[in-house]
N, C-alpha and C. Protein backbone atom coordinates (compact mmCIF):
# COMPACT_ATOMS: atom_id res chain seq x y z
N UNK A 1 -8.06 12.64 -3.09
CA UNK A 1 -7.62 13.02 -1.77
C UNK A 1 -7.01 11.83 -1.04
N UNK A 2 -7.72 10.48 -1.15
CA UNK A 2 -7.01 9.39 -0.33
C UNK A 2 -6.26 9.00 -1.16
N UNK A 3 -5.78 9.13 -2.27
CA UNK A 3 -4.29 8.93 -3.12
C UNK A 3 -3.41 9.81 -2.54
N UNK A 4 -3.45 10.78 -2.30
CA UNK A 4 -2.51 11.53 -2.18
C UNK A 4 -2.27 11.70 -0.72
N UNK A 5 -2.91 11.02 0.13
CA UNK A 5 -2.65 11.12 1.11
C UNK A 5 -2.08 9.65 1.79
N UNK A 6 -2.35 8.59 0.79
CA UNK A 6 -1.39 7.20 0.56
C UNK A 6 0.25 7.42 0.25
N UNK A 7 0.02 8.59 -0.45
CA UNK A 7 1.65 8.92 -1.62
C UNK A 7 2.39 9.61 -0.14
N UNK A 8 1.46 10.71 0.52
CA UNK A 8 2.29 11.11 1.11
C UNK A 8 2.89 10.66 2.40
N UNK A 9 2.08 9.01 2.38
CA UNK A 9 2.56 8.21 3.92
C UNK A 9 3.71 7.49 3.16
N UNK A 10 3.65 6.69 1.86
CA UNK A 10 4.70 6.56 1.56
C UNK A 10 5.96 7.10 1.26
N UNK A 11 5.81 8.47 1.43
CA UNK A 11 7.20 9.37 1.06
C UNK A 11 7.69 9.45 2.19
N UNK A 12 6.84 9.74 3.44
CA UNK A 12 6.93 9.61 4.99
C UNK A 12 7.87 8.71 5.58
N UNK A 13 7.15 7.47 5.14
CA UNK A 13 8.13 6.54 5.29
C UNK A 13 9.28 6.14 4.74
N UNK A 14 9.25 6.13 3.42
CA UNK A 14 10.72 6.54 2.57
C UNK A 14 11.39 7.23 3.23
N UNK A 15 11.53 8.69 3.90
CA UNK A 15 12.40 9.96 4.37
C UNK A 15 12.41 9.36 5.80
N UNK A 16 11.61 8.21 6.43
CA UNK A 16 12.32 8.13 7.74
C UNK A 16 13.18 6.50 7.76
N UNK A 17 12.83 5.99 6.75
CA UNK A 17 14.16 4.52 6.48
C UNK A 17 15.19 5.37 5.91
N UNK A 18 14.99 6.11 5.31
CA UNK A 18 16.86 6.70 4.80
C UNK A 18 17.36 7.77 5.99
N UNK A 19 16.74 8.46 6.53
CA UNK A 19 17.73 8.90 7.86
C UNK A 19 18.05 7.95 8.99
N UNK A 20 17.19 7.07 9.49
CA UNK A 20 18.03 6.20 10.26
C UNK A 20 18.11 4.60 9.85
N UNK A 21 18.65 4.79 8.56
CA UNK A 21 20.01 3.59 8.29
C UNK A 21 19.32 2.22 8.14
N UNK A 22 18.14 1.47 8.11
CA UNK A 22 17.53 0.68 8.65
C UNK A 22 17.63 -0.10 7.20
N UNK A 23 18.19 0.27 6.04
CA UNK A 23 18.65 -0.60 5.12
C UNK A 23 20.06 0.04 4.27
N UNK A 24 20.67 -1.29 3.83
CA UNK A 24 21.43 -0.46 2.78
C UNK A 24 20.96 -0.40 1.38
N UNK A 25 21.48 0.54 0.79
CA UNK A 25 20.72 0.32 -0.77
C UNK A 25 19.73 0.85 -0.73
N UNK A 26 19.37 0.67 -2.11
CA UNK A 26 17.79 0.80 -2.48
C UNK A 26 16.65 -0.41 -2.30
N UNK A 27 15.42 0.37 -1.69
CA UNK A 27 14.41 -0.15 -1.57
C UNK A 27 13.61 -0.48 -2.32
N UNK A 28 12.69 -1.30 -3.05
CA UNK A 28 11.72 -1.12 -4.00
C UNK A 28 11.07 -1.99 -3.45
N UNK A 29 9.56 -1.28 -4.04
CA UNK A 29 7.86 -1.86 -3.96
C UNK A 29 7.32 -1.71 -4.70
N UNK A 30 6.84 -3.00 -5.24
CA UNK A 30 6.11 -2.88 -5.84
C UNK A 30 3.64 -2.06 -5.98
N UNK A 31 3.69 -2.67 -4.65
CA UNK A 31 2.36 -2.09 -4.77
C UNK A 31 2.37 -2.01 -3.27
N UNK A 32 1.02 -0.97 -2.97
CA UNK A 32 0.53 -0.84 -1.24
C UNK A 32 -0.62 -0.95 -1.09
N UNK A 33 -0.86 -1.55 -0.25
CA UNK A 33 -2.36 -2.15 0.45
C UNK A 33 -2.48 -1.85 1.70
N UNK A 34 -3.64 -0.85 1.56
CA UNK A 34 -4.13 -0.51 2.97
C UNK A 34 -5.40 -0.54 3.68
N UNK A 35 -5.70 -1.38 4.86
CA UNK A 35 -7.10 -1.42 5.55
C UNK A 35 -6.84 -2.64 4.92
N UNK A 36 -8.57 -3.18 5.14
CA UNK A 36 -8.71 -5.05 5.43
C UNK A 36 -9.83 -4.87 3.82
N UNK A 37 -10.03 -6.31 3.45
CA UNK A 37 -10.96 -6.59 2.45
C UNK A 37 -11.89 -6.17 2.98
N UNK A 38 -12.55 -6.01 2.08
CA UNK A 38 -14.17 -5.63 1.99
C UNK A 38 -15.29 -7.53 1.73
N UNK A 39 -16.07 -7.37 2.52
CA UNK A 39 -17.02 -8.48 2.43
C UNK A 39 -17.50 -9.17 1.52
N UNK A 40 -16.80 -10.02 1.13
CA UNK A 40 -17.63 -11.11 -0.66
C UNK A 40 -16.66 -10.66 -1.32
N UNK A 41 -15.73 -9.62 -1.54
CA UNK A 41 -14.93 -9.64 -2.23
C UNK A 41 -13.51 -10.75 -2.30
N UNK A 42 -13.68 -10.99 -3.16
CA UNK A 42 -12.18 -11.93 -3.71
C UNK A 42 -11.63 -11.38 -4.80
N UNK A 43 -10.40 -11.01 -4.68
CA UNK A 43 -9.33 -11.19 -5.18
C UNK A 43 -9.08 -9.77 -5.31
N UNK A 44 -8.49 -9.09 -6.14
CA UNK A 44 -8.36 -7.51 -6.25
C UNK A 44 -9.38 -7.12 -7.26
N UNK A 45 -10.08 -5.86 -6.78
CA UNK A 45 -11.13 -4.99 -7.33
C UNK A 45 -12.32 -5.43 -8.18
N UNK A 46 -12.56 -6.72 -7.30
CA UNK A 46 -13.99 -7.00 -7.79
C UNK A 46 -15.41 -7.09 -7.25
N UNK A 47 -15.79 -6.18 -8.04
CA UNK A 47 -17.09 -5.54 -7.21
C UNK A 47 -18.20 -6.30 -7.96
N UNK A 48 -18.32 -7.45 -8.40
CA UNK A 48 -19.82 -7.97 -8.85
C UNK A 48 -20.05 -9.40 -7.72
N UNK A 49 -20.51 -9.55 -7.60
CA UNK A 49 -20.86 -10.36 -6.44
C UNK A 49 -20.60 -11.83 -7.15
N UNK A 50 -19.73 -12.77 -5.85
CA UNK A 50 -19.16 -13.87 -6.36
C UNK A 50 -20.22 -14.81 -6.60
N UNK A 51 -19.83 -15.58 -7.61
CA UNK A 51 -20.39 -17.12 -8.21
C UNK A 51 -20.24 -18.09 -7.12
N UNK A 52 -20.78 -19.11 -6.40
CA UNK A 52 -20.00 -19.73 -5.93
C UNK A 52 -20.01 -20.95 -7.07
């Protein structure tokens, strides 16, 4: 459900940069990140608690 409701802010936004003009060409992205880190976590998707 929160995938698809990520996909459909990005299509959102896709369909409102191509009606008003705000680039030429094509756009590309590679990845989307949304909301803030989570606490003790470093780096992407690691959930075992850090070494220091």
């Amino acid at each position: 459900m929160v995938a698809y409701y990520f996909h459909r802010l990005r299509v959102l936004i896709a369909e409102y940069v191509e009606q008003h003009s705000m680039f030429d060409g094509k756009v590309e992205l590679d990845e989307s990140y949304f909301g803030g880190r989570h606490k003790g976590q470093w780096g992407r998707k690691v959930y075992t608690k850090a070494i220091p």
